[in-house]
C-alpha atoms as a PDB file:
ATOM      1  CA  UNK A   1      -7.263   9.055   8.642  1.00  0.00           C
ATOM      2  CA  UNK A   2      -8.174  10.629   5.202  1.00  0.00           C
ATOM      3  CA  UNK A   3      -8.301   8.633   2.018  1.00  0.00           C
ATOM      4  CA  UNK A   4      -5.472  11.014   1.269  1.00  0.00           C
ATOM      5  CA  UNK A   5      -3.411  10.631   4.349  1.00  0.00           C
ATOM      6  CA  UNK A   6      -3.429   6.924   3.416  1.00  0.00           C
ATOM      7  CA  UNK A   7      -2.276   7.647  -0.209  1.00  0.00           C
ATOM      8  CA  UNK A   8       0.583   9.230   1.089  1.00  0.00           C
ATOM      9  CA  UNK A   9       1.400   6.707   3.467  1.00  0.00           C
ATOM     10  CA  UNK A  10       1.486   3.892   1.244  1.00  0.00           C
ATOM     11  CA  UNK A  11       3.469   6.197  -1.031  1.00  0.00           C
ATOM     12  CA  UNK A  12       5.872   6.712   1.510  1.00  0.00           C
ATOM     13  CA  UNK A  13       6.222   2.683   2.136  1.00  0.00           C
ATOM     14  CA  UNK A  14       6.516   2.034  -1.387  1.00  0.00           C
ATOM     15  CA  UNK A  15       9.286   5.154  -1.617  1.00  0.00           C
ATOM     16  CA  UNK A  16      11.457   3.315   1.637  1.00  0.00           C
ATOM     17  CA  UNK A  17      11.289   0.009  -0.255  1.00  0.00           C
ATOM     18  CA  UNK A  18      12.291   1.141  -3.971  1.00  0.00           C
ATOM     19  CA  UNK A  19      13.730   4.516  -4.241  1.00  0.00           C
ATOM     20  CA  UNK A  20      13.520   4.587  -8.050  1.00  0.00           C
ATOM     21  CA  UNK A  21       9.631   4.624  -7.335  1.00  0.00           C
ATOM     22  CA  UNK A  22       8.110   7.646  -9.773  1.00  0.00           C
ATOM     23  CA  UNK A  23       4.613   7.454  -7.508  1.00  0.00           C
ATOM     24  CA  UNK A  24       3.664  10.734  -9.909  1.00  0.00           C
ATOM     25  CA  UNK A  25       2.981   8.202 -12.554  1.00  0.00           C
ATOM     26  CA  UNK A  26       1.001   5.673 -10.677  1.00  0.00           C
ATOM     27  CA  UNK A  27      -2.249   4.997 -12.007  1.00  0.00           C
ATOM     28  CA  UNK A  28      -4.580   4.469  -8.754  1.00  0.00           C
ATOM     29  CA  UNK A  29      -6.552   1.902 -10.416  1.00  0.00           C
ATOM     30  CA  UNK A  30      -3.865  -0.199 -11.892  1.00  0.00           C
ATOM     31  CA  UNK A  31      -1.526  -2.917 -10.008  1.00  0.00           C
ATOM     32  CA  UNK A  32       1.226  -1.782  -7.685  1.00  0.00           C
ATOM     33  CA  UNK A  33       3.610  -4.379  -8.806  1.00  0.00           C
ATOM     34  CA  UNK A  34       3.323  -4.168 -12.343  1.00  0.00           C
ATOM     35  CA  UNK A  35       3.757  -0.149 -12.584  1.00  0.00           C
ATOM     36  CA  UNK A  36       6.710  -0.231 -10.194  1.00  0.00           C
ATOM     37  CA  UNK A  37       7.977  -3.566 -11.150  1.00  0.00           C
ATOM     38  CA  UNK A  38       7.609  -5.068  -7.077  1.00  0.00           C
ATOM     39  CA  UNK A  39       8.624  -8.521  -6.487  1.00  0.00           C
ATOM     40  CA  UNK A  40       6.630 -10.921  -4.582  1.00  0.00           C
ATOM     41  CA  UNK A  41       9.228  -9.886  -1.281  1.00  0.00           C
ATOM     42  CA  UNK A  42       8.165  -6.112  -2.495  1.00  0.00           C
ATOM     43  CA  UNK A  43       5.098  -6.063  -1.812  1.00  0.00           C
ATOM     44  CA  UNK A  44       5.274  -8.158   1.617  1.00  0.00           C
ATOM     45  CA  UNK A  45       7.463  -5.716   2.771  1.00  0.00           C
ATOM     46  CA  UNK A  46       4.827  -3.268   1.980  1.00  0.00           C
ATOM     47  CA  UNK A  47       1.780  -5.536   3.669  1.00  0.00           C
ATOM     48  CA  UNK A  48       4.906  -5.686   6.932  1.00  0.00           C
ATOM     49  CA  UNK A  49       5.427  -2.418   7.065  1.00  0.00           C
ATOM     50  CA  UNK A  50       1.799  -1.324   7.302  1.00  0.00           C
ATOM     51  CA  UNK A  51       1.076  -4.028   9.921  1.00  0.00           C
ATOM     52  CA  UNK A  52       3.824  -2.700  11.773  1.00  0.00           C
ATOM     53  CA  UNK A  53       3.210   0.725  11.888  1.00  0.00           C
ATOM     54  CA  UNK A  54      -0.674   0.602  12.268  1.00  0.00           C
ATOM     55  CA  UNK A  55      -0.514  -2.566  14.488  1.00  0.00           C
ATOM     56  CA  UNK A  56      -2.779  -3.696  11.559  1.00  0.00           C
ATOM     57  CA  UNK A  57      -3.853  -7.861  11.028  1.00  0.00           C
ATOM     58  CA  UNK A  58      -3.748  -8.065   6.992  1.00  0.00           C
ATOM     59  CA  UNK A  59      -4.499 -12.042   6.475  1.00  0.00           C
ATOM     60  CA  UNK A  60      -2.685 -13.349   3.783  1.00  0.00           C
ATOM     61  CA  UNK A  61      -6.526 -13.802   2.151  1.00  0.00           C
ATOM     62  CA  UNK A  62      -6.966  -9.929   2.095  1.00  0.00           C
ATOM     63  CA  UNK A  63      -3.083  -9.497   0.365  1.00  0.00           C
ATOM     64  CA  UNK A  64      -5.154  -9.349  -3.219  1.00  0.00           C
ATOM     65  CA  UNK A  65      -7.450  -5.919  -2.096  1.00  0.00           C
ATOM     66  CA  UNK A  66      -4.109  -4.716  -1.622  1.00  0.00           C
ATOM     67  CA  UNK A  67      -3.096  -4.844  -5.690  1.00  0.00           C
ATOM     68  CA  UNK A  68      -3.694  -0.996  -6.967  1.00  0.00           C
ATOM     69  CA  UNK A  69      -3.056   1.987  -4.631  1.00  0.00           C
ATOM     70  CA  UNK A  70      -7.113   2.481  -4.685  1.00  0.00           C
ATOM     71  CA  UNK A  71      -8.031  -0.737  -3.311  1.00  0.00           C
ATOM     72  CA  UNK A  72      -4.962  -0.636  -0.694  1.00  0.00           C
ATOM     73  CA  UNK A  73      -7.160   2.792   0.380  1.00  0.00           C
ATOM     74  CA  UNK A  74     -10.250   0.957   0.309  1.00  0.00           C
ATOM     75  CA  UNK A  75      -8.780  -1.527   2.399  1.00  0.00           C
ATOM     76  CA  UNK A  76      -7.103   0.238   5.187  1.00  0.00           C
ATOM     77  CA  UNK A  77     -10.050   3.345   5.363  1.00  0.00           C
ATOM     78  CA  UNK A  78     -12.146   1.453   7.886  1.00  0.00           C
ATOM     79  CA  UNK A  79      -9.388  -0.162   9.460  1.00  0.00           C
ATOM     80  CA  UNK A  80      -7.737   3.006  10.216  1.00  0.00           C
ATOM     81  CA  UNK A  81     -10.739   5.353  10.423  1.00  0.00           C
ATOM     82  CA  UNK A  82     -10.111   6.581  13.711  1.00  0.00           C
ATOM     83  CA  UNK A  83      -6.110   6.553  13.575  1.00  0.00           C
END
């Protein structure tokens, strides 16, 4: 999967979970929950969703590379490199 592919399939999570999300004003390199105001249940729901579809094990250790849309990317790249 590209690095773009998984840009627009954590957009599309994030969209599902608040539809007021604007992701044409996310900053990559800034945190998720503080440019699109997530709660704590937010941004699980994200991590859930992802594990779900992708049959993905996120430990609750990794939840932290998962702040900013770049480092979710960086994350899930070699995880889902030959999805």
């Amino acid at each position: 999967m590209t690095r773009e592919a998984l840009k627009d399939v954590i957009l599309e999570i994030i969209a599902g979970i608040d539809e007021d999300a604007d992701a044409s004003t996310l900053e990559p390199d800034k945190p998720l929950r503080d440019q699109l105001d997530l709660d704590s249940m937010d941004f699980l729901d994200i991590v859930m969703e992802l594990r779900k579809r992708y049959k993905l094990q996120i430990p609750e250790a990794d939840y932290p590379q998962l702040a900013t849309l770049e480092s979710c990317v960086n994350y899930l790249e070699p995880r889902l490199a030959n999805v």
